[in-house]
N, C-alpha and C. Protein backbone atom coordinates (compact mmCIF):
# COMPACT_ATOMS: atom_id res chain seq x y z
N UNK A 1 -36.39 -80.38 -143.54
CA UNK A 1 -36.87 -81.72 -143.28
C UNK A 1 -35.70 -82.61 -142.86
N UNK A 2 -35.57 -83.47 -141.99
CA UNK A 2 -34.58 -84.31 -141.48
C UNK A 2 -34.98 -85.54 -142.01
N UNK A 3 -33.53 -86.43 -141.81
CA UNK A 3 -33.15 -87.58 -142.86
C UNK A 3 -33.91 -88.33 -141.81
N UNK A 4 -34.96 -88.34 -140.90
CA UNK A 4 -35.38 -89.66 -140.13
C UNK A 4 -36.47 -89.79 -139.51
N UNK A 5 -37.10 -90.83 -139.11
CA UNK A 5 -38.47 -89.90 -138.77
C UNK A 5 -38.58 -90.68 -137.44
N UNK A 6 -39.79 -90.08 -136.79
CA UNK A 6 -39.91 -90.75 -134.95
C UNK A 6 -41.39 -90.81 -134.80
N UNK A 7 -41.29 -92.31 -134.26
CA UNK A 7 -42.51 -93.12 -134.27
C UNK A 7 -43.00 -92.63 -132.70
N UNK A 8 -43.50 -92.59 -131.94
CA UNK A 8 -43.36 -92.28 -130.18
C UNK A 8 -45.11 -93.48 -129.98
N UNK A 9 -44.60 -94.19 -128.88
CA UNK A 9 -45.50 -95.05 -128.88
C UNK A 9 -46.87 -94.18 -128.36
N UNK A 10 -46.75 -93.37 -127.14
CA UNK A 10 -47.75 -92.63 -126.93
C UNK A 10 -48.94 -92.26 -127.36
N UNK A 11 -48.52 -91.84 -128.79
CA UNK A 11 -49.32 -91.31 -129.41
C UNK A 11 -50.57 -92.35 -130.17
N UNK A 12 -50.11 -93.46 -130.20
CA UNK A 12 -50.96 -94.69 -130.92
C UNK A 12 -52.25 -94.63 -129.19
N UNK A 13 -51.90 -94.10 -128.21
CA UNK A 13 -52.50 -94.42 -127.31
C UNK A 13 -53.87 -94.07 -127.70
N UNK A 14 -54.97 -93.86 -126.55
CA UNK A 14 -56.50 -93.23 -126.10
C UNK A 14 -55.89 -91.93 -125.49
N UNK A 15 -56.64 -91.16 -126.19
CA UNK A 15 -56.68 -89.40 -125.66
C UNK A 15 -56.54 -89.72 -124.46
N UNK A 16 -55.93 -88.91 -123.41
CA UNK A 16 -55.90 -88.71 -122.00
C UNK A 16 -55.27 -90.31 -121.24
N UNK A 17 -54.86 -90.89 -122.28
CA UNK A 17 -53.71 -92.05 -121.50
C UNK A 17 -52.52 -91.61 -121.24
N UNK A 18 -51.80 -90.98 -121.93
CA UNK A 18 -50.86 -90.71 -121.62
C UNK A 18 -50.37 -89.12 -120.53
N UNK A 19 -50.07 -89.34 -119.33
CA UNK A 19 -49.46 -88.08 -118.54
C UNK A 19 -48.37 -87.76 -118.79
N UNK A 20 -48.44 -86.44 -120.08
CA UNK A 20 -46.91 -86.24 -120.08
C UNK A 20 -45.88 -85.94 -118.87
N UNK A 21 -46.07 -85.29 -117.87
CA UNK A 21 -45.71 -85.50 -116.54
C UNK A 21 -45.17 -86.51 -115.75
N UNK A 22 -45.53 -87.51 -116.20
CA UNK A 22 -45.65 -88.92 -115.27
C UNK A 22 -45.92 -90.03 -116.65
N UNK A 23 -45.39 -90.44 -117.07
CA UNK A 23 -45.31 -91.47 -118.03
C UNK A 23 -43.88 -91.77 -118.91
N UNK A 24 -44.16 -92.96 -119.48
CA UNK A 24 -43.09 -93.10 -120.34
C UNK A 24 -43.61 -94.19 -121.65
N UNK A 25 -42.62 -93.63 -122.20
CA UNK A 25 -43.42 -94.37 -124.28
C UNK A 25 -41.50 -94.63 -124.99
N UNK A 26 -41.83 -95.80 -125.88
CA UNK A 26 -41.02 -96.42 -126.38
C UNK A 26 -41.29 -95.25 -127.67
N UNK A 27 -40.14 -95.36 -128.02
CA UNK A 27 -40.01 -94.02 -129.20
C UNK A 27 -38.78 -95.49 -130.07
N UNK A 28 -38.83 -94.78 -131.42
CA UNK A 28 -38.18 -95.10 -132.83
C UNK A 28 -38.08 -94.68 -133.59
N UNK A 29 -36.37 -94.63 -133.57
CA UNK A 29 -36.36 -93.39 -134.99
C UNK A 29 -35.72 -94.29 -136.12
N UNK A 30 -36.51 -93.81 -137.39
CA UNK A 30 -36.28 -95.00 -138.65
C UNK A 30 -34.99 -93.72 -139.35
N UNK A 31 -33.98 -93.96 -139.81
CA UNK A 31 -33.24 -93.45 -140.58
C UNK A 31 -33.69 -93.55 -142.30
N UNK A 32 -33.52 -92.88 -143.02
CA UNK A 32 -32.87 -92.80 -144.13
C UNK A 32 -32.87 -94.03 -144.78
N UNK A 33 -31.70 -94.58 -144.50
CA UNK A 33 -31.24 -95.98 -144.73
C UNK A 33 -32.14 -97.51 -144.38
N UNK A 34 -32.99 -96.98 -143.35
CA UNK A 34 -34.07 -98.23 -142.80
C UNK A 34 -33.53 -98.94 -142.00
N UNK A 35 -32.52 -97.91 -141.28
CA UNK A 35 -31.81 -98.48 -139.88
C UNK A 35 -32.73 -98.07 -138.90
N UNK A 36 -33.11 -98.88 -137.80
CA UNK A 36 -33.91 -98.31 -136.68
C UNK A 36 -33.15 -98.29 -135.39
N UNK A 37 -33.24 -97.46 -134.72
CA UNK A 37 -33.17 -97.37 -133.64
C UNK A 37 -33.83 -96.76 -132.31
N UNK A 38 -33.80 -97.29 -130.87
CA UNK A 38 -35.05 -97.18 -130.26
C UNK A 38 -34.59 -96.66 -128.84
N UNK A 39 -35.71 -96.50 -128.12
CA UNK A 39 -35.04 -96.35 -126.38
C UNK A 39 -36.45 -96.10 -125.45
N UNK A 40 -36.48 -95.59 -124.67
CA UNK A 40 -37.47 -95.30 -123.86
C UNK A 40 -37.64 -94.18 -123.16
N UNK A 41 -38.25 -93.04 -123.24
CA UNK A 41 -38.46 -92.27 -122.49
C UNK A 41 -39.06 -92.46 -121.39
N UNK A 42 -38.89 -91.96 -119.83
CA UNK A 42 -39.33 -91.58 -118.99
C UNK A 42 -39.35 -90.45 -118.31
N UNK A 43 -40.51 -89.87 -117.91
CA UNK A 43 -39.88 -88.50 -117.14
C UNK A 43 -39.33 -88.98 -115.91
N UNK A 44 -38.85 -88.29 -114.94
CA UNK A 44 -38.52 -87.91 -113.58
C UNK A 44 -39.68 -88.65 -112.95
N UNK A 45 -40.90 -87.98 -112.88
CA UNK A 45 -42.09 -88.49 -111.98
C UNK A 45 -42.12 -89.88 -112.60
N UNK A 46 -42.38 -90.68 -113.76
CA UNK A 46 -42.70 -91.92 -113.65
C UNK A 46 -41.96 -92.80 -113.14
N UNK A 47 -40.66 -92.09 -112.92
CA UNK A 47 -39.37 -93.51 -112.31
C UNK A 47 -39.85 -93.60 -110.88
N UNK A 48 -40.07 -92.61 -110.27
CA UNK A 48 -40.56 -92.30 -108.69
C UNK A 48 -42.09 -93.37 -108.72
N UNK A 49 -42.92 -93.26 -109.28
CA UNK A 49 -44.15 -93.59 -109.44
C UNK A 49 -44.08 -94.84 -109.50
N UNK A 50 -43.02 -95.56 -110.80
CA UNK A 50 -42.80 -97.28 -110.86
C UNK A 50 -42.09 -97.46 -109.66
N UNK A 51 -41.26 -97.06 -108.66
CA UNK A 51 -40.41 -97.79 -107.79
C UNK A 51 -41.42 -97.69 -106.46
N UNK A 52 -42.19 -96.27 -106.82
CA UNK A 52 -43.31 -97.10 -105.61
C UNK A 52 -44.17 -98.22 -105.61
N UNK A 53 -44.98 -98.20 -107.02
CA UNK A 53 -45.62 -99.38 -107.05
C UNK A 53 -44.98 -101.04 -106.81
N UNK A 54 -43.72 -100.68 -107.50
CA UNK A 54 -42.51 -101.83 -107.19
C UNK A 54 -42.68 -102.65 -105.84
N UNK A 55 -42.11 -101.70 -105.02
CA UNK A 55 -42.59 -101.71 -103.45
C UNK A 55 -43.44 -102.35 -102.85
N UNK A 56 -44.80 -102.02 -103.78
CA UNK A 56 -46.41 -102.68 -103.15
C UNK A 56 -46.22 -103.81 -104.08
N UNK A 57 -45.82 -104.07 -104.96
CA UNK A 57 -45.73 -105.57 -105.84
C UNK A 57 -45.27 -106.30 -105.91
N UNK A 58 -43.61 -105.93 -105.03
CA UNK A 58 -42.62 -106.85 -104.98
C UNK A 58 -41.86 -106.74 -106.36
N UNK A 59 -41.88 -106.31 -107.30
CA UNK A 59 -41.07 -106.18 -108.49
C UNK A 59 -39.81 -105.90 -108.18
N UNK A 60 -38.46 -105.64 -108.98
CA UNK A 60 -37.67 -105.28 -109.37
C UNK A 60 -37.18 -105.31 -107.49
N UNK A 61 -37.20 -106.58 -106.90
CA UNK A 61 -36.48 -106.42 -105.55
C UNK A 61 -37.29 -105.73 -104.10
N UNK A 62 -38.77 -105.82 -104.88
CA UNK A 62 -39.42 -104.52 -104.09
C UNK A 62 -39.25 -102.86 -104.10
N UNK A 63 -38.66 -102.74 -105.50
CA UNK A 63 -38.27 -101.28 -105.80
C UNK A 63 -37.26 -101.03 -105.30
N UNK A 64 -36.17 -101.90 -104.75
CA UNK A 64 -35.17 -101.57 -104.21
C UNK A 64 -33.77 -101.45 -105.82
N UNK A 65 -34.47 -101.71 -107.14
CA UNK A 65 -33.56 -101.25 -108.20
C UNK A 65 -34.69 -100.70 -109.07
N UNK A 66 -34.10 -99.67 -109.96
CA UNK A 66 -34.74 -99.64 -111.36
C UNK A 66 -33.89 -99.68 -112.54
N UNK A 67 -34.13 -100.19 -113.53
CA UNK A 67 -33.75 -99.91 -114.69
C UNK A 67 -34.47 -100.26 -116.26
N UNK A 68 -33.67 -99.99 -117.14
CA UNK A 68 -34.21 -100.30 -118.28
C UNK A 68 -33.18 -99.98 -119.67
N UNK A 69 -33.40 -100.79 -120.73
CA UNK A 69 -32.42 -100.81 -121.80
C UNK A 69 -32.87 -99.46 -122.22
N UNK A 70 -31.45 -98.81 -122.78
CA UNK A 70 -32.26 -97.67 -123.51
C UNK A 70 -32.82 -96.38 -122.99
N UNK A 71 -32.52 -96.53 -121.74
CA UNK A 71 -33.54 -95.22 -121.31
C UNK A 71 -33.23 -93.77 -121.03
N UNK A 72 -34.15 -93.12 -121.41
CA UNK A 72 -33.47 -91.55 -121.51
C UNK A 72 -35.06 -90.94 -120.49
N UNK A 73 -34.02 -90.42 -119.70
CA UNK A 73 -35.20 -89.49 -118.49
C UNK A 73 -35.22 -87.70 -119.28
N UNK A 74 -36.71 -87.61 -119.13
CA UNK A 74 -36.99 -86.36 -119.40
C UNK A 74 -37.92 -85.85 -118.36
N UNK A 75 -38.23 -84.32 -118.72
CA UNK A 75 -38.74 -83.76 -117.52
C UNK A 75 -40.04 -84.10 -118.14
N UNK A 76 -40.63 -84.06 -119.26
CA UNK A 76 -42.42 -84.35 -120.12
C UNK A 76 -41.77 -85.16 -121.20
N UNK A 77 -43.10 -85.83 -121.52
CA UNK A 77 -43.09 -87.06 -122.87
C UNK A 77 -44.23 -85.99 -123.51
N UNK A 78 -43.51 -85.36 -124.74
CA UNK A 78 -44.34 -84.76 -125.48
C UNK A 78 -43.33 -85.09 -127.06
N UNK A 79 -44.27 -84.79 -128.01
CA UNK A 79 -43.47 -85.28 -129.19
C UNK A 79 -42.32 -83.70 -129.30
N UNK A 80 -42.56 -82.44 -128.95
CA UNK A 80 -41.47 -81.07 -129.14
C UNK A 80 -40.37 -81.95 -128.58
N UNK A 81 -40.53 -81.69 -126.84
CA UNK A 81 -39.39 -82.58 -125.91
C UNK A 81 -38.32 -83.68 -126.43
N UNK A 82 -39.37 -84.67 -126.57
CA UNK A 82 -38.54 -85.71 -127.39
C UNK A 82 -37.80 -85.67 -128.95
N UNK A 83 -38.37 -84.78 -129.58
CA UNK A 83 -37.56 -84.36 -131.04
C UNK A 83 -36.50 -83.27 -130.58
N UNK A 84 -36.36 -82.74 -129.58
CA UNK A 84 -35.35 -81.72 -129.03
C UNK A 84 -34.18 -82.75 -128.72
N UNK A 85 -34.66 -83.85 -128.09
CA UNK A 85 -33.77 -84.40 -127.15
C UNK A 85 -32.87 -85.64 -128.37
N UNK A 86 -33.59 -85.86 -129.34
CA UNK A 86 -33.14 -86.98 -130.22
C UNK A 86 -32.10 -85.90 -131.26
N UNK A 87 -32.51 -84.73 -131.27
CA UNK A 87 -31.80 -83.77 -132.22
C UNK A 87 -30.67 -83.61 -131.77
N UNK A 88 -30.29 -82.85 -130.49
CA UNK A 88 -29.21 -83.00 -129.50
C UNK A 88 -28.44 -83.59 -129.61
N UNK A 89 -28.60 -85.05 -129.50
CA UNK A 89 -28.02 -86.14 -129.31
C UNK A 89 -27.34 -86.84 -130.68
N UNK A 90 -27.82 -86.30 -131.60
CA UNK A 90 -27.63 -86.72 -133.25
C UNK A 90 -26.35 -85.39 -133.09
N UNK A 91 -26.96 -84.36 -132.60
CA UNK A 91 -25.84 -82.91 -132.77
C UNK A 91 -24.55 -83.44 -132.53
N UNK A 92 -24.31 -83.94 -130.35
CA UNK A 92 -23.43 -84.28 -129.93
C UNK A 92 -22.61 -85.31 -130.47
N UNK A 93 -23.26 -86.26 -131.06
CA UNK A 93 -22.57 -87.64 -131.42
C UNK A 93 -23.19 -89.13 -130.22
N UNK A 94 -24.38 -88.30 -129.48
CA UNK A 94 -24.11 -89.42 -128.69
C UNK A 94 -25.64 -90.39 -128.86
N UNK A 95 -26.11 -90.08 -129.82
CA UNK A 95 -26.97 -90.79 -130.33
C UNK A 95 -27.00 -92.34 -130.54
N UNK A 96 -26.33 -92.54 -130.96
CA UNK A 96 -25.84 -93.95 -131.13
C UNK A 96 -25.59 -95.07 -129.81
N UNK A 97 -24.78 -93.77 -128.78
CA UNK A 97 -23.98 -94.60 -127.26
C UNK A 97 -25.91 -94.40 -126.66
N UNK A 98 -27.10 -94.30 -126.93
CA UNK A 98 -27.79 -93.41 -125.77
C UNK A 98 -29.08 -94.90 -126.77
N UNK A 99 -29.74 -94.43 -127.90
CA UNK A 99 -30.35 -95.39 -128.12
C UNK A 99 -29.56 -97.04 -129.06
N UNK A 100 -30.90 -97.85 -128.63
CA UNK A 100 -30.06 -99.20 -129.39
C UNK A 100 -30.32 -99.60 -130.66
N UNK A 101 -30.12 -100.13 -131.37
CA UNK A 101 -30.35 -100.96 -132.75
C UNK A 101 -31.85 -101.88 -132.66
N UNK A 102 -32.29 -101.18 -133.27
CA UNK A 102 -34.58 -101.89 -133.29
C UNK A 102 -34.79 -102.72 -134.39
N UNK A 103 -34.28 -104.44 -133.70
CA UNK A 103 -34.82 -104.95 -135.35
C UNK A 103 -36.34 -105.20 -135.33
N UNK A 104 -37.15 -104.94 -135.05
CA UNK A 104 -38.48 -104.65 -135.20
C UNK A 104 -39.22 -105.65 -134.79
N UNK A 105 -38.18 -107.00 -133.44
CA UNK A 105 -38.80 -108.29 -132.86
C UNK A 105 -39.15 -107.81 -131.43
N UNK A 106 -39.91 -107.48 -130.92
CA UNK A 106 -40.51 -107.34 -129.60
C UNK A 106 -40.17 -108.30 -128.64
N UNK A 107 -39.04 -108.34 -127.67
CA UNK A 107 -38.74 -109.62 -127.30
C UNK A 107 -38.94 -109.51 -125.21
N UNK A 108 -40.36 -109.04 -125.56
CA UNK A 108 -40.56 -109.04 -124.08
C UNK A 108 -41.05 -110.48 -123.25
């Protein structure tokens, strides 16, 4: 059992909302201690997918940038994937440089 656990927004979704393929979900991992920290998954296909719509909306320059705090590209948003990728990263040390500090204020 590991010292932390992971919230993945996805999953709060409606069956068949989420394309692991083509989507992305705010994930949070609570430590031990009741430190949080957070980031964003996207695969590959959803960055392609937002910079087109960008384009037709005029957003982010007309899709001529993307970005986002936090974000970690994967090939699927599945909860295996993403507990592989948060494990890794706890392994390497780079956990910390990769997601940010979640004080639990939504400041969109």
């Amino acid at each position: 059992m590991s010292d932390y656990a992971v919230w993945i927004e996805a999953e709060e979704w409606e069956p068949g909302e989420c394309d692991p393929a083509n989507d992305n979900t705010e994930v949070i991992v609570t430590f031990a201690d009741e430190s949080r920290w957070s980031a964003t998954f996207f695969t590959y296909a959803n960055v392609l997918s937002l910079v087109e719509r960008y384009r037709e909306s005029g957003e982010c320059f007309s899709g001529k940038y993307f970005w986002a705090r936090d974000m970690i590209l994967v090939d699927e948003i599945s909860r295996p994937k993403i507990e592989e990728v948060i494990a890794r990263l706890l392994t390497t040390g780079e956990f910390y440089e990769v997601f940010g500090t979640d004080d639990g204020n939504d400041t969109c």
